[in-house]
Each structure stands twice: as structure tokens, then as C-alpha cells.
Protein backbone atom coordinates (compact mmCIF):
# COMPACT_ATOMS: atom_id res chain seq x y z
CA UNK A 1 -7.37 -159.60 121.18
CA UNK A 2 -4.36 -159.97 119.04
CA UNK A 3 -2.27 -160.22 122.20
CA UNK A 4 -4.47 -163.11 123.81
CA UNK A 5 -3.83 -165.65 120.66
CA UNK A 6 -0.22 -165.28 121.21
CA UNK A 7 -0.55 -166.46 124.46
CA UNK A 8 0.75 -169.94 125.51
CA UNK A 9 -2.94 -171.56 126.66
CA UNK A 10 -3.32 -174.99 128.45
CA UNK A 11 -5.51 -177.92 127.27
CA UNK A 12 -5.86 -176.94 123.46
CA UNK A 13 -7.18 -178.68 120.66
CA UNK A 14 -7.35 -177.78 117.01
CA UNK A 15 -9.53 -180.86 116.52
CA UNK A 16 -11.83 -178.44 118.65
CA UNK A 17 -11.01 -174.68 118.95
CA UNK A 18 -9.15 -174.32 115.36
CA UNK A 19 -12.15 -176.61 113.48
CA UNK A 20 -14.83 -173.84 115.42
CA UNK A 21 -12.09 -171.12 114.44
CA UNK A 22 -12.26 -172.09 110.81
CA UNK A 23 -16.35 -172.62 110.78
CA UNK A 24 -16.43 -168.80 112.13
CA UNK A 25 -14.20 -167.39 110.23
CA UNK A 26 -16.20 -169.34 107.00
CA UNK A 27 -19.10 -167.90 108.18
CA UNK A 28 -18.45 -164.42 108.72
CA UNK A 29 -17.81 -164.53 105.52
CA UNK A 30 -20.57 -165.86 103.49
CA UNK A 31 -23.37 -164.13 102.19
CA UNK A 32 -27.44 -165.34 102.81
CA UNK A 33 -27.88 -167.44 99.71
CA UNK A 34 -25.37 -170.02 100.90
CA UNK A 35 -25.97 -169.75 104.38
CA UNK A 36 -29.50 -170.70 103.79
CA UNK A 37 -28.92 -173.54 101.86
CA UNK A 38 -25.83 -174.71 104.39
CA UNK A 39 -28.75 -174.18 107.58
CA UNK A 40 -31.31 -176.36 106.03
CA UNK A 41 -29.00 -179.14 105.45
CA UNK A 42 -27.50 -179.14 108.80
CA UNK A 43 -30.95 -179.28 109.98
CA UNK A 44 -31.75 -182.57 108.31
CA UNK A 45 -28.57 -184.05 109.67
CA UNK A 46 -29.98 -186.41 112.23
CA UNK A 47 -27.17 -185.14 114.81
CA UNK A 48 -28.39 -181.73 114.69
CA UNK A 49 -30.01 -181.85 117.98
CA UNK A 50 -26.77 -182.35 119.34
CA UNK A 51 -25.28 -179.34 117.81
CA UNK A 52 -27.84 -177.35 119.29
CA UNK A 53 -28.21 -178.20 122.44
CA UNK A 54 -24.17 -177.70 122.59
CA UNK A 55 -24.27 -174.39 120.59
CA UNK A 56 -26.49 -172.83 123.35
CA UNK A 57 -27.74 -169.24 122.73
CA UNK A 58 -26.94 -166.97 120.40
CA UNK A 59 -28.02 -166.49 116.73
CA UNK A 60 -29.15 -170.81 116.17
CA UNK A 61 -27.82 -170.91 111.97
CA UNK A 62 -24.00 -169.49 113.23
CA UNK A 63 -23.72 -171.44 116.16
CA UNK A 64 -25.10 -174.99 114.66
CA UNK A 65 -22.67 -174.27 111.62
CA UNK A 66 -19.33 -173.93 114.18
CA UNK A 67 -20.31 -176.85 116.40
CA UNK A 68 -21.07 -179.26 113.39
CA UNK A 69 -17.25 -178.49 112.58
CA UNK A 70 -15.96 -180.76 115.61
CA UNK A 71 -18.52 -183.54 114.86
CA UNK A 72 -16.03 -185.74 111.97
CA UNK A 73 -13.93 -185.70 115.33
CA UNK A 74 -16.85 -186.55 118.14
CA UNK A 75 -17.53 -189.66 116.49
CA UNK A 76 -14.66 -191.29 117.76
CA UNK A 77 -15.43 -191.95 120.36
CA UNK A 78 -19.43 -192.48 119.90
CA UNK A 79 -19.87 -195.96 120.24
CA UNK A 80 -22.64 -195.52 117.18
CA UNK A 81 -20.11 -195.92 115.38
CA UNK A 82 -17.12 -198.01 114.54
CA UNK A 83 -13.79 -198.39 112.73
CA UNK A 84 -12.94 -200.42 110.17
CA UNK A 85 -10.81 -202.94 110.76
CA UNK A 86 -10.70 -202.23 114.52
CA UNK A 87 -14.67 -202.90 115.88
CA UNK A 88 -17.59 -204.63 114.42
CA UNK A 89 -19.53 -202.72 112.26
CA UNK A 90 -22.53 -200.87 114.34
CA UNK A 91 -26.37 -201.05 112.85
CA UNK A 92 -27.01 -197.95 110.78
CA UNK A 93 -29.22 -195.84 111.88
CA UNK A 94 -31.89 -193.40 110.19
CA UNK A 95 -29.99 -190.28 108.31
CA UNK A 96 -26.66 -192.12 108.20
CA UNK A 97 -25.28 -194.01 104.79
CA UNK A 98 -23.30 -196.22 107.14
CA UNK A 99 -21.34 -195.93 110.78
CA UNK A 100 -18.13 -195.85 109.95
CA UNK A 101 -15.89 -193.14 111.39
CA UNK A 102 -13.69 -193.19 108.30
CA UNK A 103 -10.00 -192.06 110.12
CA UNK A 104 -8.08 -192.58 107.13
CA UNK A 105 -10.12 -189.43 105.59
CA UNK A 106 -8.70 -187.15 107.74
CA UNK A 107 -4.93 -186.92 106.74
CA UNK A 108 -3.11 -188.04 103.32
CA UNK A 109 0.62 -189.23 103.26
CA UNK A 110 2.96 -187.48 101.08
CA UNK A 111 6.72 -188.73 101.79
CA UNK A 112 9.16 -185.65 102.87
CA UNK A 113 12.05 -187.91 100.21
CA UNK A 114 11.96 -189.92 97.24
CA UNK A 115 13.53 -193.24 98.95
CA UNK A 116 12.27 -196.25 98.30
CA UNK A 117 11.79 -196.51 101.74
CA UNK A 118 10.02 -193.40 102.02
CA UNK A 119 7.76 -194.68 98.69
CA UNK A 120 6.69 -198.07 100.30
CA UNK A 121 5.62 -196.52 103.22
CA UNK A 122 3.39 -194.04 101.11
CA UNK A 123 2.26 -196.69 98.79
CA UNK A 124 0.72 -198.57 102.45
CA UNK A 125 -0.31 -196.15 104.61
CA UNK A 126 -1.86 -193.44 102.41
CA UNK A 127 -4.56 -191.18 103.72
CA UNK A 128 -7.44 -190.37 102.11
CA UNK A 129 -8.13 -186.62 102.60
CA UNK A 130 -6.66 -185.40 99.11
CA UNK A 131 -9.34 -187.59 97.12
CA UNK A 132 -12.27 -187.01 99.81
CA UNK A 133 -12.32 -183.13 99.77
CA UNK A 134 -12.74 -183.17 95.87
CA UNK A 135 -15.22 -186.42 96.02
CA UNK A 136 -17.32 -184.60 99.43
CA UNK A 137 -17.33 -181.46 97.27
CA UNK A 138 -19.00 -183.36 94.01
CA UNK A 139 -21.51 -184.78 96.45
CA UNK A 140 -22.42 -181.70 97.77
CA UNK A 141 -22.67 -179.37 95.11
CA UNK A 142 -24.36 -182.40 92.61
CA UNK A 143 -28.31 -181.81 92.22
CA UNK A 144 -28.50 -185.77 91.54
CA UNK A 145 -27.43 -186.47 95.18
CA UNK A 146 -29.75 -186.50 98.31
CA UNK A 147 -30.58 -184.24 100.53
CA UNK A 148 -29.62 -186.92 103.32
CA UNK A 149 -26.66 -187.18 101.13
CA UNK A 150 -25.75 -183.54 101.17
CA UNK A 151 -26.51 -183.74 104.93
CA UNK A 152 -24.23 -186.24 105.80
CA UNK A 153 -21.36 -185.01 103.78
CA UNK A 154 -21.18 -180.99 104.79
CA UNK A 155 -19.98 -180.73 108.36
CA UNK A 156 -17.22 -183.47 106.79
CA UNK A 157 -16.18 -180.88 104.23
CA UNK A 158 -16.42 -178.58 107.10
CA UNK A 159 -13.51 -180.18 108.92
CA UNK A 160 -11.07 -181.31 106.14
CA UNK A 161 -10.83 -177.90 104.88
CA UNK A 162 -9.42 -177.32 108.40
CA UNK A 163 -7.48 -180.73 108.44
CA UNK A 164 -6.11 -179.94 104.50
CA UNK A 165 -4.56 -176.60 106.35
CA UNK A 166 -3.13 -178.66 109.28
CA UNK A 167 0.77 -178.81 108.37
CA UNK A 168 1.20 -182.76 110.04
CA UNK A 169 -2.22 -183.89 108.29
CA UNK A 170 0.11 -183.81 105.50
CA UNK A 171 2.85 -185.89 105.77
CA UNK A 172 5.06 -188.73 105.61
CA UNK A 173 8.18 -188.46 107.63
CA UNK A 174 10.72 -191.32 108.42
CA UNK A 175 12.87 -191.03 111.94
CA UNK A 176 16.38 -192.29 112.74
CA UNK A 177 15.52 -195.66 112.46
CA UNK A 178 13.70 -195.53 109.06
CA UNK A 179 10.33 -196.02 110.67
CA UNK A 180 7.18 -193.89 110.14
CA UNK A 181 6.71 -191.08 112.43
CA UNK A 182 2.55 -191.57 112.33
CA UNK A 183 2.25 -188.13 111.70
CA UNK A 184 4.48 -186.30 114.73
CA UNK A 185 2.56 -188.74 116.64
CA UNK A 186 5.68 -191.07 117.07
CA UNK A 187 8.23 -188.02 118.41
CA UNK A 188 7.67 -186.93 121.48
CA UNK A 189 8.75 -183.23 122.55
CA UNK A 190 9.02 -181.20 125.71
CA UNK A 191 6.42 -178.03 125.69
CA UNK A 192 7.59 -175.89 128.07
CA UNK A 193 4.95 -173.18 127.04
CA UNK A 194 2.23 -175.70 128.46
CA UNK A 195 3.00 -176.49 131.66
CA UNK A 196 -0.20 -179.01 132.18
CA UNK A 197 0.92 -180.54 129.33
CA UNK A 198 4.87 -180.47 128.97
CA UNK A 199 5.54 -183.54 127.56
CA UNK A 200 3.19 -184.68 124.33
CA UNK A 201 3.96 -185.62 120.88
CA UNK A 202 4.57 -183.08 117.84
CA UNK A 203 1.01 -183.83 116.04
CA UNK A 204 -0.72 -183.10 119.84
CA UNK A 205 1.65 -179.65 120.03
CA UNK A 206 0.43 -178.57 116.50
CA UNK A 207 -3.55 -179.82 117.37
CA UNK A 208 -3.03 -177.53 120.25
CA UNK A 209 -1.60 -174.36 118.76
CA UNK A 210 -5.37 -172.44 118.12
CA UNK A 211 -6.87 -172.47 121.45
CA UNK A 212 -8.10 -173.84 124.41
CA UNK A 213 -11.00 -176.89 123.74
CA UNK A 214 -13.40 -174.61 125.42
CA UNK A 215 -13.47 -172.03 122.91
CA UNK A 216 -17.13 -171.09 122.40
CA UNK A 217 -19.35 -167.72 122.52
CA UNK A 218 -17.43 -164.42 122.86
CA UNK A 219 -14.10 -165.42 123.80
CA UNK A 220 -14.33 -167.66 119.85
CA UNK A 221 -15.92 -164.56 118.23
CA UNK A 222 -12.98 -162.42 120.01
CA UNK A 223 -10.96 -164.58 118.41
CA UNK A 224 -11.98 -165.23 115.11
CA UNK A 225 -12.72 -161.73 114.22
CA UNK A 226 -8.67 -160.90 115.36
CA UNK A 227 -7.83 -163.32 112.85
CA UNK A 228 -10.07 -162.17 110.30
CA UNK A 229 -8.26 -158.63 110.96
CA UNK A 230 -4.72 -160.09 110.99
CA UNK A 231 -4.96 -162.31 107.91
CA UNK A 232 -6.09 -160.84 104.32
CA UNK A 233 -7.71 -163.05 102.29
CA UNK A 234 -5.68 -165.88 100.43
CA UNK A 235 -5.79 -166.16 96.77
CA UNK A 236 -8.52 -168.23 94.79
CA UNK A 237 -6.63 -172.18 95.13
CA UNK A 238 -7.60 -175.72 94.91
CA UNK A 239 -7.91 -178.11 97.90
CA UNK A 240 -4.67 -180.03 96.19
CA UNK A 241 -3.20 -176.69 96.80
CA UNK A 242 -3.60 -176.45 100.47
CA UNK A 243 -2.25 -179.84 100.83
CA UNK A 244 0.72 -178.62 98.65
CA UNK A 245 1.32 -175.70 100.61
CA UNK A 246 0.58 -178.02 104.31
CA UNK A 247 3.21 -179.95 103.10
CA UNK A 248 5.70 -177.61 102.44
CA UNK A 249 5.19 -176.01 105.92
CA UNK A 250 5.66 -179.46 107.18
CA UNK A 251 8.76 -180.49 105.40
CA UNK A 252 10.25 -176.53 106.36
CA UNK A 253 8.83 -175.65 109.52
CA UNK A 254 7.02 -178.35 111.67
CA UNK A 255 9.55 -180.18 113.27
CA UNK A 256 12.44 -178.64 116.23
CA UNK A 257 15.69 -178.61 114.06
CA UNK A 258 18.29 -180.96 115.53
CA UNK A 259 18.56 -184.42 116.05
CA UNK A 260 17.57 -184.97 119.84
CA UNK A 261 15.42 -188.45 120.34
CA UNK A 262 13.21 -185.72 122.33
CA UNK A 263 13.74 -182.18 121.83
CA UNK A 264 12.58 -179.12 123.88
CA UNK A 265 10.29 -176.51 121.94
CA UNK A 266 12.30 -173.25 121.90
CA UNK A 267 10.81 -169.80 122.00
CA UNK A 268 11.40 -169.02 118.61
CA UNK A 269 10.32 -172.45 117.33
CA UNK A 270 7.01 -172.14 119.53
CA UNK A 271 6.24 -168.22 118.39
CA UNK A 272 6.95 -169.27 114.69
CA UNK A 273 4.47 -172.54 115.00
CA UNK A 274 1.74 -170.16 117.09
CA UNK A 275 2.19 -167.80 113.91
CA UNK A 276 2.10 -170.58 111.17
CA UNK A 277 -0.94 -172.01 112.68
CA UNK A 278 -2.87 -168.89 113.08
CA UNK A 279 -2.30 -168.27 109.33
CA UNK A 280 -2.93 -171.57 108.74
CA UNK A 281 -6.59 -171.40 110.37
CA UNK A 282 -7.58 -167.87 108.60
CA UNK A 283 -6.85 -169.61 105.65
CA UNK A 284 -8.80 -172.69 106.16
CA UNK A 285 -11.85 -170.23 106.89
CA UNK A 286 -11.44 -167.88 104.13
CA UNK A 287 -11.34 -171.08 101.70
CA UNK A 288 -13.88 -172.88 103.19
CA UNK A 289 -16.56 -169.68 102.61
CA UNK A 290 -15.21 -169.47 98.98
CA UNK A 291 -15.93 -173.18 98.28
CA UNK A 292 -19.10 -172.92 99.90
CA UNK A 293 -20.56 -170.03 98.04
CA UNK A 294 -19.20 -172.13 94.67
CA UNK A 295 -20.59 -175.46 95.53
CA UNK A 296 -24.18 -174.08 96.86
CA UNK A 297 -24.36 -171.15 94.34
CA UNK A 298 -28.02 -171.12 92.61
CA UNK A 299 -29.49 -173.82 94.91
């Protein structure tokens, strides 16, 4: 099992795989208080039919849990919804506190340098993820809130615990030209490790790092429990923490060293990132079980 994450795979997505990774690994490690609590809410989320019927077989709590991970990234492209700024806003429908698909949630913008240049940039295109895992957390664990409320917000907190442990959902980079990077989006690399996908950009190499889209059922429990076996269990830390420490990886270790307009992924920079990213996700699940059990404990 070990042997098959190293692997090079084709058409990977950690908006998919790694977010399922995460909710398995979370789950595998909670005990039947919380997951209780976490299965009743996901069952008054008013997308839950949609998790099921995708789950499939298998024990219906688990399953529901790991597909609701992937849904902060199906909306998208549901045209339920909208973004701000981009489409008209969408009639809200029953179970929802609004449509919005609320992008700017997912990453937070924290300048590699202290430039000016590299300030401005951060004081205008700032993320929100930082300020929404502590303010989804409040929500969730508050006994003032609703339970549509609580609904709504736990398969987010679901996925930016994986997103917080994403090295480029982190940063603020400038290129050559003193221009934003949008996240690795703006560099594009050569993969060589993917042939049906050899040329992408940096952010879509790192999204791709935890396995193929398709990873459901056995082949994701293979998976998750090699992790689990590979990775001990971080220290006790604070979501501002993994954002810290996704930064530093991203600063250090995210992007080919060199200075080439469009550099070629080496071995040793691919095995490193395939390593880092691994971690990365074992993290993200042992975390998200710990902040689960804290936020749902005596409910």
C-alpha cells in the first residue's frame, strides 16, 4: 500500500482524493459521541441526498462524512449557486443561508517578503480561510446557532482543514515581473511524472499530488489506513498554526529552485512534494478528528 501512494498517478485532484483522504483519516479516528452528532447534521444538510447516492454502499455515516468533504468544491460549478462579483446572485433555496460559493474562503494570502510591493498585493487580494476556520468553528460548536446553521457550516470546516494543510492555499508569491503568481496558478511547469497531464500549473501539480479523482471504496480505505500507519499523530495546534506551518512549506519547498520562465519537475523535487503532501494530508485528518471531538464534545 505504501508503495502505491508513491506512485506517479494520472488525473489527480486533492480538491477530490486528498479532501476524501483527510475526511477518512478524521474519521477513523473519532470516537461515537462525535460521530453521532457529525451524522445527524449531515443529514439535515439539504445536499445530503447527493452524498449518498454518490457514497454508494458501504457503512452510510463513513461514507456520507468523506463525500460531503468535496462538496465546498462541487459547488462551483452548480449553477445553484453563484459568485460574487462574477454572476447574479441565484434564489436561495430551503436549508441554505444564501448561494454564494464563497472562493475567497478557501485560501488566505500571506506575502513570501516584506516589500511594499509584496504588502499591497496582500492588503488587496487577501483570502479568507485564516478568519473562516476559527469563525466556522464558533458556529459549529455554539449551542445558540441552528441546527440548519451547524448543517451548512460542517462539510465547510471539513474541507478547509484540508485546504489550511495545502502548502499554495497559503501564499503570496511575486514572479520576475513583480506580479502575483495567483497561487502557482500563474507558473506553469512541465510534469513529466504525469504523462496525460505534462504541462499544468504549480497549484494543479500540488492539487494533484494525493491521488487519482476517483478515489473511493477500498482503493481510499487502502490508502488512508497506509497513511494513518506512516504518519504519527501531530501535536495538539491551532488552525493559525497549520497555516503557519503551510506557509513555511511554501516559502521552502513548493516551488522548482531556479529561475526558468517554465521549469521541468525533477525526480527529487517530485518525490519530496509526493512526501510533503502525504504528510500534509495525515495531518489535515488527524487535526480535523481532534477539532471535531472539541467542538461537538457534550452535545
Amino acid at each position: 500500500m505504501l508503495f502505491l501512494l508513491l506512485l506517479p498517478l494520472p488525473a489527480l485532484a486533492w480538491n477530490a482524493a486528498g479532501h476524501r483522504l483527510v475526511a477518512c483519516i478524521a474519521w477513523d479516528h473519532l470516537d461515537q459521541q462525535p460521530r453521532s452528532v457529525i451524522s445527524q447534521l449531515l443529514r439535515e444538510h439539504p445536499d445530503y441526498a447527493r452524498w449518498r447516492q454518490r457514497a454508494g454502499d458501504g457503512d452510510t455515516d463513513r461514507s456520507t462524512f468523506i463525500e460531503a468533504s468535496t462538496w465546498p468544491d462541487d459547488i462551483r460549478k452548480d449553477t445553484r449557486f453563484y459568485s460574487a462579483g462574477v454572476d447574479a446572485p441565484t434564489p436561495t433555496l430551503p436549508g441554505f443561508p444564501d448561494m454564494e460559493r464563497r472562493r475567497d474562503w478557501h485560501y488566505v494570502n500571506r506575502p513570501f517578503g516584506d516589500s511594499r510591493e509584496d504588502q499591497r498585493h496582500s492588503a488587496t487580494i487577501s483570502g479568507l480561510l485564516d478568519k473562516q476556520l476559527v469563525t466556522l468553528a464558533q458556529t459549529l460548536a455554539s449551542p445558540g446557532t441552528t441546527r440548519s446553521e451547524r448543517s451548512y457550516v460542517l462539510p465547510w470546516l471539513i474541507h478547509l482543514t484540508g485546504d489550511a494543510h495545502q502548502p499554495l492555499h497559503t501564499s503570496l508569491r511575486l514572479n520576475a515581473e513583480g506580479k502575483f503568481d495567483r497561487l502557482g496558478n500563474g507558473l506553469t511547469v512541465i510534469n513529466p511524472f504525469n504523462p496525460r497531464k505534462s504541462a499544468t500549473t504549480l497549484h494543479a501539480f500540488w492539487d494533484d499530488l494525493p491521488g487519482p479523482v476517483w478515489l473511493r471504496g477500498e482503493r481510499l480505505d487502502a490508502a488512508c489506513q497506509a497513511l494513518s500507519a506512516l504518519y504519527p499523530r501531530p501535536t495538539p495546534s491551532s488552525s493559525a498554526q497549520w497555516i503557519d506551518e503551510s506557509w513555511q512549506v511554501a516559502r521552502s519547498s513548493a516551488y522548482p529552485p531556479g529561475d526558468d520562465s517554465q521549469p521541468t519537475i525533477s525526480v527529487e523535487f517530485n518525490e519530496n512534494a509526493r512526501a510533503i503532501a502525504n504528510r500534509r494530508i495525515a495531518e489535515a485528518g488527524y487535526r480535523l478528528a481532534d477539532l471535531l471531538r472539541d467542538l461537538l464534545r457534550g452535545q
